[in-house]
N, C-alpha and C. Protein backbone atom coordinates (compact mmCIF):
# COMPACT_ATOMS: atom_id res chain seq x y z
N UNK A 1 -102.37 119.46 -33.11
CA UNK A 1 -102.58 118.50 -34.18
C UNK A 1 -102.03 119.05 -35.49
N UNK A 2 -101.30 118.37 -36.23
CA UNK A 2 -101.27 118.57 -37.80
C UNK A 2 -102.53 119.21 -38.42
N UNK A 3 -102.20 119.91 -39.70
CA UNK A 3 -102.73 120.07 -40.77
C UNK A 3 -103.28 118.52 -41.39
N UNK A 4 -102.15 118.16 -41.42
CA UNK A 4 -102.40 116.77 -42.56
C UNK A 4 -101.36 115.91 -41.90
N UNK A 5 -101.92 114.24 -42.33
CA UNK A 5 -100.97 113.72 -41.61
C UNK A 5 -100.79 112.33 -42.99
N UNK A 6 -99.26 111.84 -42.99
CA UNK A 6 -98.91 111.01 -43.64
C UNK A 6 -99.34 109.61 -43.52
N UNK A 7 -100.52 108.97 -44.76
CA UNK A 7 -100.89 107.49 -44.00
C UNK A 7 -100.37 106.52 -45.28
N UNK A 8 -99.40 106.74 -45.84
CA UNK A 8 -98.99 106.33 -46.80
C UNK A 8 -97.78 105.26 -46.79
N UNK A 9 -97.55 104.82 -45.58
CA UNK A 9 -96.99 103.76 -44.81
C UNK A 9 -97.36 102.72 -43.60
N UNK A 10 -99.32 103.64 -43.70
CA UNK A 10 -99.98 102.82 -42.52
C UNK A 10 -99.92 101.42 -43.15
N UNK A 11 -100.45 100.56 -42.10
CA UNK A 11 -100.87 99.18 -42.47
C UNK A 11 -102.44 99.25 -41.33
N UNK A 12 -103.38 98.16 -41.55
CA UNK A 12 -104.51 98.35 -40.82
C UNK A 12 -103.86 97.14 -39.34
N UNK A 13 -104.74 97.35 -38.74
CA UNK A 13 -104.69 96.48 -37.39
C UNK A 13 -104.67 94.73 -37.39
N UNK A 14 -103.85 94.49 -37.30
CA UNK A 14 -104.57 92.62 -37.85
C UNK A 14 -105.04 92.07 -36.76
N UNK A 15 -105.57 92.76 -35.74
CA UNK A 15 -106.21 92.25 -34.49
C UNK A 15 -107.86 92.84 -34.34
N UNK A 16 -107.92 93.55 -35.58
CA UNK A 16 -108.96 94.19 -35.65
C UNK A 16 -110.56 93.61 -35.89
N UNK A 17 -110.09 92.31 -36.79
CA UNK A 17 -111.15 91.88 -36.78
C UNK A 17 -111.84 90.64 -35.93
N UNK A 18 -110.63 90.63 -34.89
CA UNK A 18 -110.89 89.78 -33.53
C UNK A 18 -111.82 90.08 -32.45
N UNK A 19 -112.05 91.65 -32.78
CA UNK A 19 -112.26 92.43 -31.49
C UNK A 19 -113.91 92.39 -31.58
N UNK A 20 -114.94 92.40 -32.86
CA UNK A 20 -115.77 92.49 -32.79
C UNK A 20 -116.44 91.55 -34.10
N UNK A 21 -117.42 90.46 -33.77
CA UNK A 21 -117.89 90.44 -35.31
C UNK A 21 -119.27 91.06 -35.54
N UNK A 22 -119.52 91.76 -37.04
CA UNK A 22 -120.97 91.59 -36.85
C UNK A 22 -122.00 90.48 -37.22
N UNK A 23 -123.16 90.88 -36.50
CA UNK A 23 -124.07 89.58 -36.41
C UNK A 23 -125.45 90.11 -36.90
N UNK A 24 -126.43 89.65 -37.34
CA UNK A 24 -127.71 90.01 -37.27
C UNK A 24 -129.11 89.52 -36.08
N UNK A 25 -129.32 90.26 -35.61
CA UNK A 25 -130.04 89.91 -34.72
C UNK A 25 -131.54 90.50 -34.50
N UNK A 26 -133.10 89.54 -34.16
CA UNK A 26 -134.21 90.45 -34.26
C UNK A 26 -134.39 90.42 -32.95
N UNK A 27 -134.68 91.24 -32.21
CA UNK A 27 -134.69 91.75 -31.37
C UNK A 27 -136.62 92.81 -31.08
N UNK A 28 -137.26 92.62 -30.30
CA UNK A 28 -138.50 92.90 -29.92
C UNK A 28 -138.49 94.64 -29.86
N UNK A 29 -139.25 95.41 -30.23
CA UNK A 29 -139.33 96.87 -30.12
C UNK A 29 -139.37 97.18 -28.76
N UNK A 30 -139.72 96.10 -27.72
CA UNK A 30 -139.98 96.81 -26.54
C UNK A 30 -138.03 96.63 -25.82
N UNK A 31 -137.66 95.90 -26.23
CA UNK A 31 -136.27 95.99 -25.94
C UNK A 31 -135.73 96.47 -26.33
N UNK A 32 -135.51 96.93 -27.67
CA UNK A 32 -134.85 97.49 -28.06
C UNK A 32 -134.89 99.40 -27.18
N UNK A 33 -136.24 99.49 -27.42
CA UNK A 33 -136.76 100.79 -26.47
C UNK A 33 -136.00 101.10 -25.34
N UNK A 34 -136.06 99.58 -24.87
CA UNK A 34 -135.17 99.80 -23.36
C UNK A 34 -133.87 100.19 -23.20
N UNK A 35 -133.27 99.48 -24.21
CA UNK A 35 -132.00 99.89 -24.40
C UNK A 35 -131.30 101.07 -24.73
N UNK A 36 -132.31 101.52 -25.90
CA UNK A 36 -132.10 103.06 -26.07
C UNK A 36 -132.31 104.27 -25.39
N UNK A 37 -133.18 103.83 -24.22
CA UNK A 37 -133.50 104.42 -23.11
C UNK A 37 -132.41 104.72 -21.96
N UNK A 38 -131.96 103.58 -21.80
CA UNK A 38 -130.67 103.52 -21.07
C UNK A 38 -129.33 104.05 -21.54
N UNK A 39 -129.67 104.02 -23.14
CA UNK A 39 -128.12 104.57 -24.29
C UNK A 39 -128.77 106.30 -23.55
N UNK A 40 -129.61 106.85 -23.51
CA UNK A 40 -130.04 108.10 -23.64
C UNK A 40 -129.38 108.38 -22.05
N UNK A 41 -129.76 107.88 -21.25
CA UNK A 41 -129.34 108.00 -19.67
C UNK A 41 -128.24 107.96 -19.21
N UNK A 42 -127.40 107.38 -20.05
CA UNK A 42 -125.60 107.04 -20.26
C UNK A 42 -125.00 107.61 -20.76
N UNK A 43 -125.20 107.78 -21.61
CA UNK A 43 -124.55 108.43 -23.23
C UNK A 43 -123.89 107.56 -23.58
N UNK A 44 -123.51 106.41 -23.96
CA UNK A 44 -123.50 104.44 -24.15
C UNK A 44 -124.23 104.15 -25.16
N UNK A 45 -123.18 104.03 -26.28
CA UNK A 45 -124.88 103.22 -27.41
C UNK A 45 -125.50 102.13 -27.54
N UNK A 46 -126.26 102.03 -27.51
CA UNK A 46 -127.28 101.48 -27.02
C UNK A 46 -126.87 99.86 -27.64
N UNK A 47 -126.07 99.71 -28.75
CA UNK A 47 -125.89 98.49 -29.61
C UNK A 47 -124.22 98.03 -28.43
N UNK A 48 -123.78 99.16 -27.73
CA UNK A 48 -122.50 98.54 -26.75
C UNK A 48 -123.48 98.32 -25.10
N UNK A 49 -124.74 99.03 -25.04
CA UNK A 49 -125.06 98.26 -23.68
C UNK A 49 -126.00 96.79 -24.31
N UNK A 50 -126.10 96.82 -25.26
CA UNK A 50 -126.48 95.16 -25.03
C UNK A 50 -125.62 94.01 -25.47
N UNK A 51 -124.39 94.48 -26.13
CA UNK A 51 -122.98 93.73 -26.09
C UNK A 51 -122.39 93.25 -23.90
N UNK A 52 -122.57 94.81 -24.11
CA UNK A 52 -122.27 94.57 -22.28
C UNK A 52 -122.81 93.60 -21.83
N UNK A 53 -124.39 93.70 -21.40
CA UNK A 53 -124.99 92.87 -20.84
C UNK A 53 -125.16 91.48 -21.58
N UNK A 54 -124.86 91.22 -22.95
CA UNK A 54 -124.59 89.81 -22.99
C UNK A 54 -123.27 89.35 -22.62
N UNK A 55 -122.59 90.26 -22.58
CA UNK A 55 -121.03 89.61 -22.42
C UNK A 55 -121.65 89.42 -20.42
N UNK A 56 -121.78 90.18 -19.81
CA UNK A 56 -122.17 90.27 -18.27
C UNK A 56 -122.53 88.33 -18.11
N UNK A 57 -123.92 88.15 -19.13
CA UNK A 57 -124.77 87.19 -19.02
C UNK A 57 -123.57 85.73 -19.06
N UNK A 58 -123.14 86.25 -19.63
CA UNK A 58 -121.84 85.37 -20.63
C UNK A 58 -120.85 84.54 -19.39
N UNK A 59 -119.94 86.00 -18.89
CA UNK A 59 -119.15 85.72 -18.20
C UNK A 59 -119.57 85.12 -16.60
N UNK A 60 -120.96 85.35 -16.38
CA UNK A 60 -121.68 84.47 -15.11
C UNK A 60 -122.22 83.43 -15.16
N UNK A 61 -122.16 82.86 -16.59
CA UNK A 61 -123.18 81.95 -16.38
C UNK A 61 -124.37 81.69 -16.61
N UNK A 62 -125.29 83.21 -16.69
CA UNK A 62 -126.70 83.14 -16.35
C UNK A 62 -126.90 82.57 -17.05
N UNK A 63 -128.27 81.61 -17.03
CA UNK A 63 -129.24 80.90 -17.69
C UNK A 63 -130.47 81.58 -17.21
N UNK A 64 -131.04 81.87 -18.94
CA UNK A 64 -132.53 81.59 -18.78
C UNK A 64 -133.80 80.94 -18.51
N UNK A 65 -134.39 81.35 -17.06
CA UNK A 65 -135.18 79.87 -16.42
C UNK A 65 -136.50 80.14 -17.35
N UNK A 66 -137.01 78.98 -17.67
CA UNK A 66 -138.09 78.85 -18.88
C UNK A 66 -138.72 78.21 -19.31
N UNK A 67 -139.74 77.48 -19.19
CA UNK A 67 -140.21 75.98 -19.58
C UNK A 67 -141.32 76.58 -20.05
N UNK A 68 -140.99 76.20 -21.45
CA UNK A 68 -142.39 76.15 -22.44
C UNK A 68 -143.54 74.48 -22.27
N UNK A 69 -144.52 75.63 -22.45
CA UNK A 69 -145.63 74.50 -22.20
C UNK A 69 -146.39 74.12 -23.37
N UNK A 70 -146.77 72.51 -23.20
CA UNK A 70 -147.18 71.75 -24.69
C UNK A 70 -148.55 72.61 -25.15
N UNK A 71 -148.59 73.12 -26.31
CA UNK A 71 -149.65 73.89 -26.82
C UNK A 71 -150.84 72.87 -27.27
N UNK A 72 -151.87 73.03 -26.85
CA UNK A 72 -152.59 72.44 -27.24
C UNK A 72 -153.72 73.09 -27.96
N UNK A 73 -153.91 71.52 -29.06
CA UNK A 73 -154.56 72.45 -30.31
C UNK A 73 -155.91 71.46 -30.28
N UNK A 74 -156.91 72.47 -30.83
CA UNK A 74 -158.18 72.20 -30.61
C UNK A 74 -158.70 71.22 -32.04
N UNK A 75 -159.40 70.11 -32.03
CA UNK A 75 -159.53 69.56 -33.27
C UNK A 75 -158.82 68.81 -33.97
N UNK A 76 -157.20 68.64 -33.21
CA UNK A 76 -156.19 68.01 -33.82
C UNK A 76 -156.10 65.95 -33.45
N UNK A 77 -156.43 65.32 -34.45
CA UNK A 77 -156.57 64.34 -34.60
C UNK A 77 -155.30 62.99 -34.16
């Protein structure tokens, strides 16, 4: 490797900001746990195994099976 290297003719990537956006997301402590659990077991960080597995979720299809049920409230007129 160089000492030093010349970037005084770089240009940045213009595909760069295709590749990833960021997002904000809340996410439950017990998942998150999990994930970092698995980043620890991998060496994978933990913010690219749950990119993975949504992209996984993504590219199959999966749906979440789920039927919320009517809450019922006590006293309500």
């Amino acid at each position: 490797m160089r000492k030093q290297y010349d970037f005084s003719k770089a240009r940045r990537n213009p595909y760069a900001r295709r590749l990833k956006k960021s997002v904000t997301i809340r996410l439950d402590e017990a998942t998150i746990a999990y994930f970092k659990g698995l980043a620890d077991d991998t060496g994978i960080p933990y913010q690219t195994l749950i990119n993975l597995y949504l992209r996984d979720c993504a590219a199959h299809g999966r749906k979440l099976s789920m039927q919320w049920r009517k809450e019922l409230r006590s006293g309500a007129a």
